[in-house]
C-alpha atoms as a PDB file:
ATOM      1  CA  UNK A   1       8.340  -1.918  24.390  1.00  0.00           C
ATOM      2  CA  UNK A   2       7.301  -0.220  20.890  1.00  0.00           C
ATOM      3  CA  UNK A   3       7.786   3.466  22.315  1.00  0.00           C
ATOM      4  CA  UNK A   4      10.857   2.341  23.739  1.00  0.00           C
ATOM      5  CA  UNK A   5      12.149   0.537  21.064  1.00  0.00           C
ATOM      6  CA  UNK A   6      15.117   0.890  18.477  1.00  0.00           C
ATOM      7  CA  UNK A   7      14.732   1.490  14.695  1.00  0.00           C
ATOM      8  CA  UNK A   8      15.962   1.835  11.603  1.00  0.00           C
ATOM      9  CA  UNK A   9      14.351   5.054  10.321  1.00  0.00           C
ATOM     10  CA  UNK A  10      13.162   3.991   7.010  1.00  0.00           C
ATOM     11  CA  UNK A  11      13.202   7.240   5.229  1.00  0.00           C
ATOM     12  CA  UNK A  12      16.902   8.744   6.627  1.00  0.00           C
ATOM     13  CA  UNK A  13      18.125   5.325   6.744  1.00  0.00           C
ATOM     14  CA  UNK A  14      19.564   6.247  10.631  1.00  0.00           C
ATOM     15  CA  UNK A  15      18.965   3.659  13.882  1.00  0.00           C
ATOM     16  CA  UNK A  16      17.601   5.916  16.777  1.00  0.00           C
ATOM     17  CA  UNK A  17      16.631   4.398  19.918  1.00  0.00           C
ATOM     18  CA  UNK A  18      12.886   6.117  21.366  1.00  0.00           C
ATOM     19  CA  UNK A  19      12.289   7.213  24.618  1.00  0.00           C
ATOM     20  CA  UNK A  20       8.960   7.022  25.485  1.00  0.00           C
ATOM     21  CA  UNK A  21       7.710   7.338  21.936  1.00  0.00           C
ATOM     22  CA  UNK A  22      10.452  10.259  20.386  1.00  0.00           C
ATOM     23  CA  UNK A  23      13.542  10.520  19.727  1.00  0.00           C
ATOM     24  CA  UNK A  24      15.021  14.498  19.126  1.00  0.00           C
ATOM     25  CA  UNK A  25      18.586  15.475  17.676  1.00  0.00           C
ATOM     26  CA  UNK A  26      19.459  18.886  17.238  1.00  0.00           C
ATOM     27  CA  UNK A  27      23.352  19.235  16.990  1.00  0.00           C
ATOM     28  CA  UNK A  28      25.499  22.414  15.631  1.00  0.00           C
ATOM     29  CA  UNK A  29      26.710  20.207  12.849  1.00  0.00           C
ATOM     30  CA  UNK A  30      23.479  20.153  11.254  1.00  0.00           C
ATOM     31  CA  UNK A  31      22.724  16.236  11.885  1.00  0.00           C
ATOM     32  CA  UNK A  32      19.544  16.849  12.910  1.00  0.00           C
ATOM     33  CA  UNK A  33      16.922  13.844  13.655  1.00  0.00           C
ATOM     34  CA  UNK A  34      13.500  13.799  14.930  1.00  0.00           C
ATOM     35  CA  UNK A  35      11.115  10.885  14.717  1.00  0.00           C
ATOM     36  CA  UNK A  36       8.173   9.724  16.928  1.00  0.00           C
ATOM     37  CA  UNK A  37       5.703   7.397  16.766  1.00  0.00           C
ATOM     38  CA  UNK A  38       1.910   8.281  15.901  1.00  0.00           C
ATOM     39  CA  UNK A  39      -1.316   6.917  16.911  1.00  0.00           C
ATOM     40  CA  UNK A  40      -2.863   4.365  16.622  1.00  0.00           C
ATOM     41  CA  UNK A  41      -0.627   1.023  17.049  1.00  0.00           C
ATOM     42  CA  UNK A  42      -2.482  -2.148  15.570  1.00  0.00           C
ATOM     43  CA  UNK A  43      -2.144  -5.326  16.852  1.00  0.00           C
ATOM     44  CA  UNK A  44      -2.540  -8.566  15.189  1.00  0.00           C
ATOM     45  CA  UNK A  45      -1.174 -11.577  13.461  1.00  0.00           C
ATOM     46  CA  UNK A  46       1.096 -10.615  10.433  1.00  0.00           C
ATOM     47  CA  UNK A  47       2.928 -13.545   9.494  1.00  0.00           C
ATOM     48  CA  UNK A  48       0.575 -16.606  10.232  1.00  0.00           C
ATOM     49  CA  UNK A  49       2.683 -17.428  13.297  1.00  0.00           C
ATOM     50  CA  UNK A  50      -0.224 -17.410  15.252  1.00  0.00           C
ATOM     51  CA  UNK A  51       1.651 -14.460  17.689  1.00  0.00           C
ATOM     52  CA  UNK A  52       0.544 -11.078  17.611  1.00  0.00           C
ATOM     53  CA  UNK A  53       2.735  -8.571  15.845  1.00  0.00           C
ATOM     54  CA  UNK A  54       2.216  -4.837  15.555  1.00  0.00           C
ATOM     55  CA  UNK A  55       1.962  -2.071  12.886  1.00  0.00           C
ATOM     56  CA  UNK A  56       3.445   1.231  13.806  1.00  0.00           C
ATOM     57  CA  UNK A  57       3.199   4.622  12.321  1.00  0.00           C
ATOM     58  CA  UNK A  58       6.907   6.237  12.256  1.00  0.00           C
ATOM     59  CA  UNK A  59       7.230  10.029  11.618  1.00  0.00           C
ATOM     60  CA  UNK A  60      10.907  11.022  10.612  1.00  0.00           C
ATOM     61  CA  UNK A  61      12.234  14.598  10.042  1.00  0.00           C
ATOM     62  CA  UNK A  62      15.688  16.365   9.291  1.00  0.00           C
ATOM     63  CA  UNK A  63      14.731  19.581  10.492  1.00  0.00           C
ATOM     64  CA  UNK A  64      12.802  21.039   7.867  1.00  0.00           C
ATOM     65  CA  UNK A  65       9.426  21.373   6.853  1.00  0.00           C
ATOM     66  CA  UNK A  66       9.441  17.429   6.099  1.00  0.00           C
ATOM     67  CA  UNK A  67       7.579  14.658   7.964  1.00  0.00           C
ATOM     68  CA  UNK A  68       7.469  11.728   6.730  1.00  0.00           C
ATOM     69  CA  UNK A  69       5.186   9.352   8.018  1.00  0.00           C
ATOM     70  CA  UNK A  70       5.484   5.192   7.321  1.00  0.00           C
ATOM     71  CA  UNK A  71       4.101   2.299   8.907  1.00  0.00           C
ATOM     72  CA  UNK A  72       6.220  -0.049  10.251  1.00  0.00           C
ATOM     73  CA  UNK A  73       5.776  -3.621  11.099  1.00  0.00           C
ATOM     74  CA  UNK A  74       7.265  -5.048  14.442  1.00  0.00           C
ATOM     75  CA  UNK A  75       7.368  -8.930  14.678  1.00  0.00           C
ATOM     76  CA  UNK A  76       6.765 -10.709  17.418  1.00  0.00           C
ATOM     77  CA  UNK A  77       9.664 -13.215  17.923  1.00  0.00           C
ATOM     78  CA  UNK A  78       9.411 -14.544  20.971  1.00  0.00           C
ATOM     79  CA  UNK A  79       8.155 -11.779  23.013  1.00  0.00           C
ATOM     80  CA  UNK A  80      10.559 -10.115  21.654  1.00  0.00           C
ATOM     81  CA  UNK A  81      10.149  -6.935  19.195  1.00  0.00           C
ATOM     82  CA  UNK A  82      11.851  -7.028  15.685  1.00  0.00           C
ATOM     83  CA  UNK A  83      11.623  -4.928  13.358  1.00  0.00           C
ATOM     84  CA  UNK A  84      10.464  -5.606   9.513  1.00  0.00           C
ATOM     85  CA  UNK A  85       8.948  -4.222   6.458  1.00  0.00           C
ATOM     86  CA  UNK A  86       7.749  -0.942   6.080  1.00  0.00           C
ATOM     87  CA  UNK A  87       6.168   1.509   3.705  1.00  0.00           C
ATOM     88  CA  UNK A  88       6.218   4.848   2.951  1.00  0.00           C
ATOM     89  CA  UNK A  89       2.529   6.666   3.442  1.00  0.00           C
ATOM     90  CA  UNK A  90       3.461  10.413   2.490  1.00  0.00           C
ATOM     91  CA  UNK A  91       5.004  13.761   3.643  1.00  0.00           C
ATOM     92  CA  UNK A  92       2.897  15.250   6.344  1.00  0.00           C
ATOM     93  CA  UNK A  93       0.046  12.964   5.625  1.00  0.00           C
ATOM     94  CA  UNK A  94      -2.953  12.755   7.779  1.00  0.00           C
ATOM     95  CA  UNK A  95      -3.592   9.436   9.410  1.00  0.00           C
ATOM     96  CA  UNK A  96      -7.141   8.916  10.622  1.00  0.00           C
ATOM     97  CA  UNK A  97      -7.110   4.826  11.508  1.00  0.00           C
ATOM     98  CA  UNK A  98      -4.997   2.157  10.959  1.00  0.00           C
ATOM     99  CA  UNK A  99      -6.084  -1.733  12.382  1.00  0.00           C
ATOM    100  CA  UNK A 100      -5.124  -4.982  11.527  1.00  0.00           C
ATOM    101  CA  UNK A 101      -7.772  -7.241  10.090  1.00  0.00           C
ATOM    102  CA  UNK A 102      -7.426 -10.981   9.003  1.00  0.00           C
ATOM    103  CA  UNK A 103      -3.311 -10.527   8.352  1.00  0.00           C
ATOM    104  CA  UNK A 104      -3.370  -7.392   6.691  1.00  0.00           C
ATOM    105  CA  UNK A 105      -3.132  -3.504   7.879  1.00  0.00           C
ATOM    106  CA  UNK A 106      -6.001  -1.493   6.906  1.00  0.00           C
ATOM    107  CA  UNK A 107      -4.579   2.516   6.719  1.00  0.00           C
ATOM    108  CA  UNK A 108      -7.301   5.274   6.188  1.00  0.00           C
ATOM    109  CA  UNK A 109      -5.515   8.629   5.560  1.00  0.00           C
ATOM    110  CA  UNK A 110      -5.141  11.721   3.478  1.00  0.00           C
ATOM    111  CA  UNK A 111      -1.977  12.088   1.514  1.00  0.00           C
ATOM    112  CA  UNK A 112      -1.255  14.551  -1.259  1.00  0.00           C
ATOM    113  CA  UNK A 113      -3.244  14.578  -4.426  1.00  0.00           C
ATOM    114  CA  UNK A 114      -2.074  16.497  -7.546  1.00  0.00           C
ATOM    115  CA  UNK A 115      -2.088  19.952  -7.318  1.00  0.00           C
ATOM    116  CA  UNK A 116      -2.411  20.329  -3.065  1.00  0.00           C
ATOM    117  CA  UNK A 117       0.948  22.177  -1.335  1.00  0.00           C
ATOM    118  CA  UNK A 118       3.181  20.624   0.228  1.00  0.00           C
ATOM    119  CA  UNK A 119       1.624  21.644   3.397  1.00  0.00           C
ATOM    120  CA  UNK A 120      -1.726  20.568   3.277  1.00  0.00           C
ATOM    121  CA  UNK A 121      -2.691  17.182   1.807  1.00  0.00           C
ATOM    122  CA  UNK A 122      -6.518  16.928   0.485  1.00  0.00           C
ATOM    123  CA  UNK A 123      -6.758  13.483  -0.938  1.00  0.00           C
ATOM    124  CA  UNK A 124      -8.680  10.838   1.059  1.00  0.00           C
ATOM    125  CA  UNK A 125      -7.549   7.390   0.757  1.00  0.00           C
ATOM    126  CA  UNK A 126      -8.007   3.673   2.406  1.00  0.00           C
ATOM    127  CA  UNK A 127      -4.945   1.535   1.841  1.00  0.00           C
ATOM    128  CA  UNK A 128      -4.398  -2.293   2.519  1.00  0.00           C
ATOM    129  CA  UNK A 129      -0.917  -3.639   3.384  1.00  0.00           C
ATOM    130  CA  UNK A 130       0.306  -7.042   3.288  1.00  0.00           C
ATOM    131  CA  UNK A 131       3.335  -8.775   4.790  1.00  0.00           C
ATOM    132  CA  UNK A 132       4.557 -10.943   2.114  1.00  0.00           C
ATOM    133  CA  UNK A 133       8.420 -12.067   2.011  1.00  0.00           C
ATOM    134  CA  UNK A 134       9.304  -9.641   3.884  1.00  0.00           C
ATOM    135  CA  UNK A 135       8.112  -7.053   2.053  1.00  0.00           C
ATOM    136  CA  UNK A 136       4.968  -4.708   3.086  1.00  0.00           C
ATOM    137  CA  UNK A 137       2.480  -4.867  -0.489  1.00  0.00           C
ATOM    138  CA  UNK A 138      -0.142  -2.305  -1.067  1.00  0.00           C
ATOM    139  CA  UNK A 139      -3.229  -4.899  -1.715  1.00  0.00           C
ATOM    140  CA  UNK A 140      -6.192  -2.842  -2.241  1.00  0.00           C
ATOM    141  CA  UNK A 141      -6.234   1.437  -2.939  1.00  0.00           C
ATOM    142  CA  UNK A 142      -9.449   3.371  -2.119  1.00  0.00           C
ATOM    143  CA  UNK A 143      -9.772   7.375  -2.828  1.00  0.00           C
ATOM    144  CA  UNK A 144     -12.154   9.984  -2.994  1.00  0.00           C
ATOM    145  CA  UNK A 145     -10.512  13.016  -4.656  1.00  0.00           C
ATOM    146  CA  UNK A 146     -12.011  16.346  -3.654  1.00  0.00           C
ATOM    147  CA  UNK A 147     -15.485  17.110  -4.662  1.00  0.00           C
ATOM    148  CA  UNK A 148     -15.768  13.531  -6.228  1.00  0.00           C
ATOM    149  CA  UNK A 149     -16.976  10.120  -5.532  1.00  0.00           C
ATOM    150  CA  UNK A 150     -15.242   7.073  -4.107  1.00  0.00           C
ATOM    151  CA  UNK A 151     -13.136   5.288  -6.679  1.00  0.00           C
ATOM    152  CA  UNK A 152     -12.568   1.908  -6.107  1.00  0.00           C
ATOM    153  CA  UNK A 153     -11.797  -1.796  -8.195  1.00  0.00           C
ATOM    154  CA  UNK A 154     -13.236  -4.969  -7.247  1.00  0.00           C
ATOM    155  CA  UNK A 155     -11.984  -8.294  -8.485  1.00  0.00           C
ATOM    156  CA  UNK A 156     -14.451 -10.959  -8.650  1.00  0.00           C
ATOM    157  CA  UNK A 157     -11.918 -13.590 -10.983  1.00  0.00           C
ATOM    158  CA  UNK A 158      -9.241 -14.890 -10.769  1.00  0.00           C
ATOM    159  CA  UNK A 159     -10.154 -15.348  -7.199  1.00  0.00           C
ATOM    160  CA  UNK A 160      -7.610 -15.568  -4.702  1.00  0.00           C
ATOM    161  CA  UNK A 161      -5.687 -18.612  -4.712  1.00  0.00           C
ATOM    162  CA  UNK A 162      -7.104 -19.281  -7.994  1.00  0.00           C
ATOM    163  CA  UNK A 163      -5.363 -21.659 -10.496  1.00  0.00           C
ATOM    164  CA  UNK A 164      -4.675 -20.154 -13.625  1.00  0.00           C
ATOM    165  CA  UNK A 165      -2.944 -21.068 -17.281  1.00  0.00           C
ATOM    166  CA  UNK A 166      -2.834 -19.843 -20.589  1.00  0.00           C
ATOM    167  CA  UNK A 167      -5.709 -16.887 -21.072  1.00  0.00           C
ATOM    168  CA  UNK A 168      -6.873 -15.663 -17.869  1.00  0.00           C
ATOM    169  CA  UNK A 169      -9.836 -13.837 -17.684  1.00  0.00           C
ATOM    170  CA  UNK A 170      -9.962 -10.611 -15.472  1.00  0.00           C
ATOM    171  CA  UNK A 171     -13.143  -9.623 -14.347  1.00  0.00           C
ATOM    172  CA  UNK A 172     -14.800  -7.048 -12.303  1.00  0.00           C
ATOM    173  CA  UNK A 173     -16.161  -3.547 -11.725  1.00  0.00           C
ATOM    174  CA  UNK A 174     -15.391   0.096 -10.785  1.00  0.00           C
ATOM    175  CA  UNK A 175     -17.530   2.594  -9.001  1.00  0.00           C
ATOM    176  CA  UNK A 176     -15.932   5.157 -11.482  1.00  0.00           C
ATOM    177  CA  UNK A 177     -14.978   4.382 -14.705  1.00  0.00           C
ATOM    178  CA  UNK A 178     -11.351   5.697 -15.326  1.00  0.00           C
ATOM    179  CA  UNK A 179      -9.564   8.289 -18.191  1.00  0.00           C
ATOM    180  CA  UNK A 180     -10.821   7.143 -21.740  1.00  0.00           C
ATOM    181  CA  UNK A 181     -12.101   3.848 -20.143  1.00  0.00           C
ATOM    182  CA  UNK A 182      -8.473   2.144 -19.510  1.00  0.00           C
ATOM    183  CA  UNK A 183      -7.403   0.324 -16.707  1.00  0.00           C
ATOM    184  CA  UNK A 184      -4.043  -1.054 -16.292  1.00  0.00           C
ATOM    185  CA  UNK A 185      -2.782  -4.438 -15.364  1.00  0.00           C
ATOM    186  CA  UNK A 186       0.208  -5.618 -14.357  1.00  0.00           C
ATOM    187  CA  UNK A 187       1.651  -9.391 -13.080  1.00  0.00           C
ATOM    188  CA  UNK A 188       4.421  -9.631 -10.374  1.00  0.00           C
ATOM    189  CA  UNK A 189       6.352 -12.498  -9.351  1.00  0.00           C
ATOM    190  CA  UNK A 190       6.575 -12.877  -5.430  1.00  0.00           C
ATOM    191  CA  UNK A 191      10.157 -10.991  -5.507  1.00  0.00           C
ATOM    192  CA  UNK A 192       8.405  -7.933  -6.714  1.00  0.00           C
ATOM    193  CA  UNK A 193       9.379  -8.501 -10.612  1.00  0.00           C
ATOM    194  CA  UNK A 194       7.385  -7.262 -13.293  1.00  0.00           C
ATOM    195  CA  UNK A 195       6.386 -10.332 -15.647  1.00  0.00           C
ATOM    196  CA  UNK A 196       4.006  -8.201 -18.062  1.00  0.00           C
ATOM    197  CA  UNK A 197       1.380  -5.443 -17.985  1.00  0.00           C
ATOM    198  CA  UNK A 198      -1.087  -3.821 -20.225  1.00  0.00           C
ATOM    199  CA  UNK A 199      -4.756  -2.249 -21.213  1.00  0.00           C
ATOM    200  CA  UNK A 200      -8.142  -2.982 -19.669  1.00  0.00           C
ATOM    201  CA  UNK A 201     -10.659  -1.585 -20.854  1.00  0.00           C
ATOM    202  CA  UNK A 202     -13.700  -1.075 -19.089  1.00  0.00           C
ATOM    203  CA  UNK A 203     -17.662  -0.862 -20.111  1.00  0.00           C
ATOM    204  CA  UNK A 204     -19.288   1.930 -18.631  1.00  0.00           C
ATOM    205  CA  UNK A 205     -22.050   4.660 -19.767  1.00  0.00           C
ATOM    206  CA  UNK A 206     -19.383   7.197 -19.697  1.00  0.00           C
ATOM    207  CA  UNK A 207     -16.074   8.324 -18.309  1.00  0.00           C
ATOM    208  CA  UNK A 208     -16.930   8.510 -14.985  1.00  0.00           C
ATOM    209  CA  UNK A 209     -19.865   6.565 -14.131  1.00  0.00           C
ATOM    210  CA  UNK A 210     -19.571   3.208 -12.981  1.00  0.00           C
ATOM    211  CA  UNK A 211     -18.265   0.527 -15.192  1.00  0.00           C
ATOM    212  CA  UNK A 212     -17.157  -3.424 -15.543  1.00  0.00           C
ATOM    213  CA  UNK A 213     -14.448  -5.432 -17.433  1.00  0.00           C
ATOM    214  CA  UNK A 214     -13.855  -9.144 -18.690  1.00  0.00           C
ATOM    215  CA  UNK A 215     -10.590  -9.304 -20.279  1.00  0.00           C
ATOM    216  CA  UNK A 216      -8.274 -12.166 -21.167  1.00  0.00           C
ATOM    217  CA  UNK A 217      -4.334 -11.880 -20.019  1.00  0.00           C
ATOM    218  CA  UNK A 218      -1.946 -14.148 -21.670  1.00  0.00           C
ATOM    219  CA  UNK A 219       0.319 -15.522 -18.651  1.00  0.00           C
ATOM    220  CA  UNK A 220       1.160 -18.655 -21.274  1.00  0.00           C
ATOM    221  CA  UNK A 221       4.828 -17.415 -21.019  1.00  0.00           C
ATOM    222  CA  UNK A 222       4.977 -17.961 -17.037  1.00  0.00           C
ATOM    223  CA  UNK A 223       6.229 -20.931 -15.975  1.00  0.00           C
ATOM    224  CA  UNK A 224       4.151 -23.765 -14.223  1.00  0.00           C
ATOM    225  CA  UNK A 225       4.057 -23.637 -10.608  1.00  0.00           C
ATOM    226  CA  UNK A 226       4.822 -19.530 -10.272  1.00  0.00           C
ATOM    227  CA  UNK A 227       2.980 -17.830  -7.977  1.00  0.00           C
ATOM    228  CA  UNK A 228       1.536 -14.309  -9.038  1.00  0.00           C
ATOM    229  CA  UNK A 229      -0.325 -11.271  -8.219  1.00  0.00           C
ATOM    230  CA  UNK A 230      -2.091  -9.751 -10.429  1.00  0.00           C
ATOM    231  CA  UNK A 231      -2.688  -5.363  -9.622  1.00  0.00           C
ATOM    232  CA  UNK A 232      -5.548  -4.265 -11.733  1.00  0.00           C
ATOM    233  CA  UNK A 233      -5.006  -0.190 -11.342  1.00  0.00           C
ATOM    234  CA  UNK A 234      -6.743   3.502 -12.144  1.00  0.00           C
ATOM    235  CA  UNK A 235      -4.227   5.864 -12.941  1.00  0.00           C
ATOM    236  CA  UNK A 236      -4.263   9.503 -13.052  1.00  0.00           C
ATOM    237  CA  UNK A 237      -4.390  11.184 -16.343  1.00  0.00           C
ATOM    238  CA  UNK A 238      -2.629  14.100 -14.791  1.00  0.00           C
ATOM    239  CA  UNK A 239       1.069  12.242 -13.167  1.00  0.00           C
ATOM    240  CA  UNK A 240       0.281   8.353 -13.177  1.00  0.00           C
ATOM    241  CA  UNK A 241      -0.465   7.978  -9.474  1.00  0.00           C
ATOM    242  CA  UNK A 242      -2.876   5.726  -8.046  1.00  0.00           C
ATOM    243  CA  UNK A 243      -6.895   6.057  -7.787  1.00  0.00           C
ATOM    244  CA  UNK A 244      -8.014   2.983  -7.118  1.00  0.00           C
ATOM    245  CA  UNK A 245      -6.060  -0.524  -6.885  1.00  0.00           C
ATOM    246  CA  UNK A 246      -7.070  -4.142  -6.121  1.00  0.00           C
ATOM    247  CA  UNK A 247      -5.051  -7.281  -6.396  1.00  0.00           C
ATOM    248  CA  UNK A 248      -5.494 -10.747  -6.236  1.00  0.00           C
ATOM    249  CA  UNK A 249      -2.740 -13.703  -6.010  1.00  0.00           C
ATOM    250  CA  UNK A 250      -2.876 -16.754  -8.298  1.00  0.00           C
ATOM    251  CA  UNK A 251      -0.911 -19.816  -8.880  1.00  0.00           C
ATOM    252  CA  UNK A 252       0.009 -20.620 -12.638  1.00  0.00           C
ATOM    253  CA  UNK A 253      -0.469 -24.427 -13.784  1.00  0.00           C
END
């Protein structure tokens, strides 16, 4: 049913129906389409209906050099497929696994670091998606830029679920302490808005050895009963993209 499927292409925004996995459009008038899906597929439960839905990987190109890769996820609705979120990986990235693990999609790939042409991406990297309100979240962000070790955050409080008012204190570690020490933080509401961000800074022996934080963030200004996530990110120096990420959701009281 997946490879035979119809979807909205999330990158060129066109419906194309596959046949046995692709779908190819060549046409004088230069509306050219070509999208497949990759392997793997990953099964599993993505909205705690207690069916199992799937997670595609959806390549989409206009003809040129292009190829843009996203995973897709395909609800379950009655036997029936439908699709829902999706998120971009990268142009011509490399996919090397993808599963589905306790509700969220586990993607190891390599995508484009700075510096690496457009043809050839060199930048290792684990990502975690979540289905939450219909939207597909980036949860936790591994990498392990060329020649270097494997940077990654790990949140031990607020745990998940936690309940949290006035100062709440951020704690946890990184297996390589960022640029100048600083982390950044930022608070979402559940529709995606921005309610604040800021500094972390981190104790290590150096930039670049491993490191911890305990930090207070003010959410006194959110109202009572919100629900949050907190992203706790390293960010490169060189264009603001993402080394490492982890996230946790809390409830304010």
């Amino acid at each position: 049913m997946l490879k035979n499927g119809t979807y909205k292409l999330p990158q060129l925004g066109q419906t194309v129906t596959l046949v046995n996995g692709k779908f190819d459009r060549d046409t004088p008038d230069s509306d050219i389409v070509h999208a497949a899906l990759l392997n793997p597929l990953a099964f599993g439960d993505l909205n705690g209906d207690g069916a199992e839905d799937a997670a595609v990987l959806l390549s989409e190109s206009s003809g040129g050099t292009g190829d843009w890769i996203s995973v897709v996820v395909v609800l379950n609705q009655g036997g029936a497929p439908v699709q829902s979120a999706d998120r971009l990986i990268d142009d011509r990235a490399q996919i090397n696994g993808m599963t589905i693990q306790t509700g969220r999609i586990a993607v190891d790939a390599v995508i484009h670091g700075v510096g690496d042409p457009l043809c050839c991406p060199n930048f290792p990297v684990k990502e975690t998606l979540q289905l939450r309100n219909n939207q597909l979240i980036l949860t936790h962000f591994t990498s392990t830029p060329s020649g270097g070790s494997l940077r990654e955050i790990l949140l031990t409080a607020p745990a998940q679920g936690a309940a949290v008012s006035g100062s709440m204190q951020v704690v946890g570690s990184v297996t390589v302490s960022p640029f100048e020490n600083t982390l950044a933080y930022s608070i979402f509401d559940m529709g995606g808005n921005l309610l604040g961000s800021g500094p972390i800074l981190v104790a290590s022996a150096g930039m670049g050895t491993p490191g911890t934080f305990n930090s207070p963030i003010d959410v006194s200004a959110i109202p009572a009963g919100a629900v949050i996530r907190l992203e706790v990110s390293d960010l490169s120096a060189a264009d603001g993209s993402i080394l490492a990420m982890d996230s946790v959701e809390c409830k304010v009281h």
